[in-house]
Protein backbone atom coordinates (compact mmCIF):
# COMPACT_ATOMS: atom_id res chain seq x y z
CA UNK A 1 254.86 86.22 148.87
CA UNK A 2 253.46 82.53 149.13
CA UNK A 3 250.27 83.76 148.17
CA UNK A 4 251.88 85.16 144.61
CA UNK A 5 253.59 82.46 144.15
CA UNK A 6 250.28 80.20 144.28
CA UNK A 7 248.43 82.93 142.35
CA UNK A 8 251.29 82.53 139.32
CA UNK A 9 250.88 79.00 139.77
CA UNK A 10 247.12 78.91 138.98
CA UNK A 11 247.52 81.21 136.15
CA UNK A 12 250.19 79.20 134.62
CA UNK A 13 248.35 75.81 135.28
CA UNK A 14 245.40 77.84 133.11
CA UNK A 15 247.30 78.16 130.33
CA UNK A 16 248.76 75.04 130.22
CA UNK A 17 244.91 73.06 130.61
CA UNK A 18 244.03 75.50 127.81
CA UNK A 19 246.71 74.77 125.59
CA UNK A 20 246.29 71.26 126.13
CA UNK A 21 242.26 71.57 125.22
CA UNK A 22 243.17 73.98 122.45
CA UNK A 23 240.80 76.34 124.42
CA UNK A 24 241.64 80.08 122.96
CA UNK A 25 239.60 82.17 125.24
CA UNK A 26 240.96 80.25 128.84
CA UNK A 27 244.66 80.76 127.16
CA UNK A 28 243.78 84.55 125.95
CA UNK A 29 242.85 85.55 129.23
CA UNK A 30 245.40 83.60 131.11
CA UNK A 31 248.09 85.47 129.24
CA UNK A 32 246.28 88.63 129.44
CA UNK A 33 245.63 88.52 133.59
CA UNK A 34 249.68 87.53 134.03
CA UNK A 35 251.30 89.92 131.49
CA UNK A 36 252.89 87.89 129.62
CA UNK A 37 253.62 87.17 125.84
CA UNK A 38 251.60 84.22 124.55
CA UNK A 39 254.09 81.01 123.58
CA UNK A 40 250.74 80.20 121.19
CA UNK A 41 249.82 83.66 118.81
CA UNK A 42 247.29 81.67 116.81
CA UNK A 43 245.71 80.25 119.96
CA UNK A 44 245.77 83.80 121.86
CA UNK A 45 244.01 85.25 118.87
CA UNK A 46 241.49 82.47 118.90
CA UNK A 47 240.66 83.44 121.91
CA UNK A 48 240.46 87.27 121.35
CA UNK A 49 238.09 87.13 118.69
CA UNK A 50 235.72 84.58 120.27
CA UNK A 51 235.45 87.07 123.09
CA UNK A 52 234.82 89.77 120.72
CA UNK A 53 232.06 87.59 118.92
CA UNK A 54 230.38 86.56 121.97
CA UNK A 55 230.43 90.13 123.16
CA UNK A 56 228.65 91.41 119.44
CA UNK A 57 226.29 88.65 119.83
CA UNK A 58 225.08 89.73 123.44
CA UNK A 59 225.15 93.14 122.18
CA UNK A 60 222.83 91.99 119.54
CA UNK A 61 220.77 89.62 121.37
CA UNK A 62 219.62 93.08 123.38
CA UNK A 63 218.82 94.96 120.44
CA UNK A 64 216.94 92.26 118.41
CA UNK A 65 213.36 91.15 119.77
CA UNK A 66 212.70 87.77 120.09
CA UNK A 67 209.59 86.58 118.55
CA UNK A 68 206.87 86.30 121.37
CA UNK A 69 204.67 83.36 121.24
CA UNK A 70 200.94 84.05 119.53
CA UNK A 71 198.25 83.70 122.19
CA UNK A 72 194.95 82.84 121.04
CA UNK A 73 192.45 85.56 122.85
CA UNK A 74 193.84 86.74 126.31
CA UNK A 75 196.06 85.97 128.37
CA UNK A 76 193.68 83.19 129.74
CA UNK A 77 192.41 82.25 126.35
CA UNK A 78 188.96 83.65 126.20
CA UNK A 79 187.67 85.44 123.46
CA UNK A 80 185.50 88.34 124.40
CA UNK A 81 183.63 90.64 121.63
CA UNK A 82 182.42 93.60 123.20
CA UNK A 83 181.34 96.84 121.68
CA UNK A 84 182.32 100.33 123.31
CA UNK A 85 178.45 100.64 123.93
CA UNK A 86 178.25 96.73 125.20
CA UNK A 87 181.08 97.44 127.61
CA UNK A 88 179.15 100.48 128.92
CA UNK A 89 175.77 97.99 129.59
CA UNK A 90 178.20 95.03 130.86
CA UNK A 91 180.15 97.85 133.49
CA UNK A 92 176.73 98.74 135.10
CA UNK A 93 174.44 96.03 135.37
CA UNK A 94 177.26 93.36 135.97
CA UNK A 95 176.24 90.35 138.79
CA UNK A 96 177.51 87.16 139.44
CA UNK A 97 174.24 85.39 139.27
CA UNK A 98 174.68 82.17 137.57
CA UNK A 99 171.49 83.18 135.07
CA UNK A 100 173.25 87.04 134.25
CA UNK A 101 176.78 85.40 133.65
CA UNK A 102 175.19 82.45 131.80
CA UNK A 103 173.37 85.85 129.49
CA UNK A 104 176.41 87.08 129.29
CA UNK A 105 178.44 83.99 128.20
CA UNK A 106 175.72 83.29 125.75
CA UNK A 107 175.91 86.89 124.19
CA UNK A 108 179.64 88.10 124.58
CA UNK A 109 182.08 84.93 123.80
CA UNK A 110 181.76 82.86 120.85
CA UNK A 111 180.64 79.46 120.27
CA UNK A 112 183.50 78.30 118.79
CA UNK A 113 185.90 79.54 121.48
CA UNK A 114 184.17 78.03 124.12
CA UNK A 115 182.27 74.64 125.55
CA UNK A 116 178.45 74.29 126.24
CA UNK A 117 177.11 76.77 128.79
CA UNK A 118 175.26 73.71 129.79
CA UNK A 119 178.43 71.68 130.81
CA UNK A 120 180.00 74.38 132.68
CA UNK A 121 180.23 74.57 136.85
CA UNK A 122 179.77 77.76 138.50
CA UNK A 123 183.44 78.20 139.10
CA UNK A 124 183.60 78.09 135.39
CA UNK A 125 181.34 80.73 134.98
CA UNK A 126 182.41 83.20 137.05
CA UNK A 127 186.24 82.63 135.26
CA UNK A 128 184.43 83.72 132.06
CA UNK A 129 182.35 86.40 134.26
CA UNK A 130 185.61 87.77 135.32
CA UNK A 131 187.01 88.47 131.94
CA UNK A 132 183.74 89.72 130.25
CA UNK A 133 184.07 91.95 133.55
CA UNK A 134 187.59 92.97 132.75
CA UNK A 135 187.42 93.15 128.77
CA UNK A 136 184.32 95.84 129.85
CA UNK A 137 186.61 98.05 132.14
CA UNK A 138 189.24 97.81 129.80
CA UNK A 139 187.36 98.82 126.58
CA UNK A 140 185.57 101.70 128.77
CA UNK A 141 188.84 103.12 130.02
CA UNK A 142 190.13 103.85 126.17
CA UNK A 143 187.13 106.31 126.08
């Protein structure tokens, strides 16, 4: 019985903090969870149809794709150009000697899209090694 009374007591607390704020969804479903008529109409109906906006927004929100951000190349921003029969050659004869992935740098990735081959570490390298290496699979699986 205590524990009812203390329940009511909550509820009715509610509705008067959301009356007080002029807050239509905190009265809407105060009213609504203790059965009772609504001293406020205007304020309950507030209430009803921001719930039933924010409920067609969510709805929408799934159904509407979001814009995904451009990414320039990959996924780790190197640009690879590599031929179905290129991939084929890269596949089999790939190594990560610093001279074949330095070849390989040179003749797959652009200038543009990249620093010197000159300025790069060996840890560098094999990064771009890696994706040449992985562009190749890819393209060779799509045959």
């Amino acid at each position: 019985m205590e524990r009812t009374k203390q329940y009511f007591q909550k509820l009715g607390k509610k509705r008067y903090d959301s009356v007080s704020s002029w807050e239509g969804v905190g009265y809407f479903n105060a009213c609504n969870e203790a059965g009772i008529e609504p001293e406020f109409p205007e304020l309950f109906e507030l209430g009803q149809a921001d719930i039933m906006f924010n409920s067609i927004q969510r709805g929408l929100e799934k159904v509407v794709d979001k814009p995904r951000k451009k990414r320039k190349g990959s996924k780790t921003g190197i640009s690879v150009r590599l031929t179905p029969r290129n991939a084929k050659e890269v596949y089999d004869n790939f190594s990560f000697g610093k001279e074949n992935l330095k070849s390989l740098i040179e003749e797959y990735v652009p200038r543009n899209t990249r620093k010197s081959i000159d300025e790069m570490g060996y840890k560098e390298l094999r990064r771009y090694g890696h994706v040449i290496f992985g562009v190749a699979k890819k393209e060779l699986k799509k045959e």
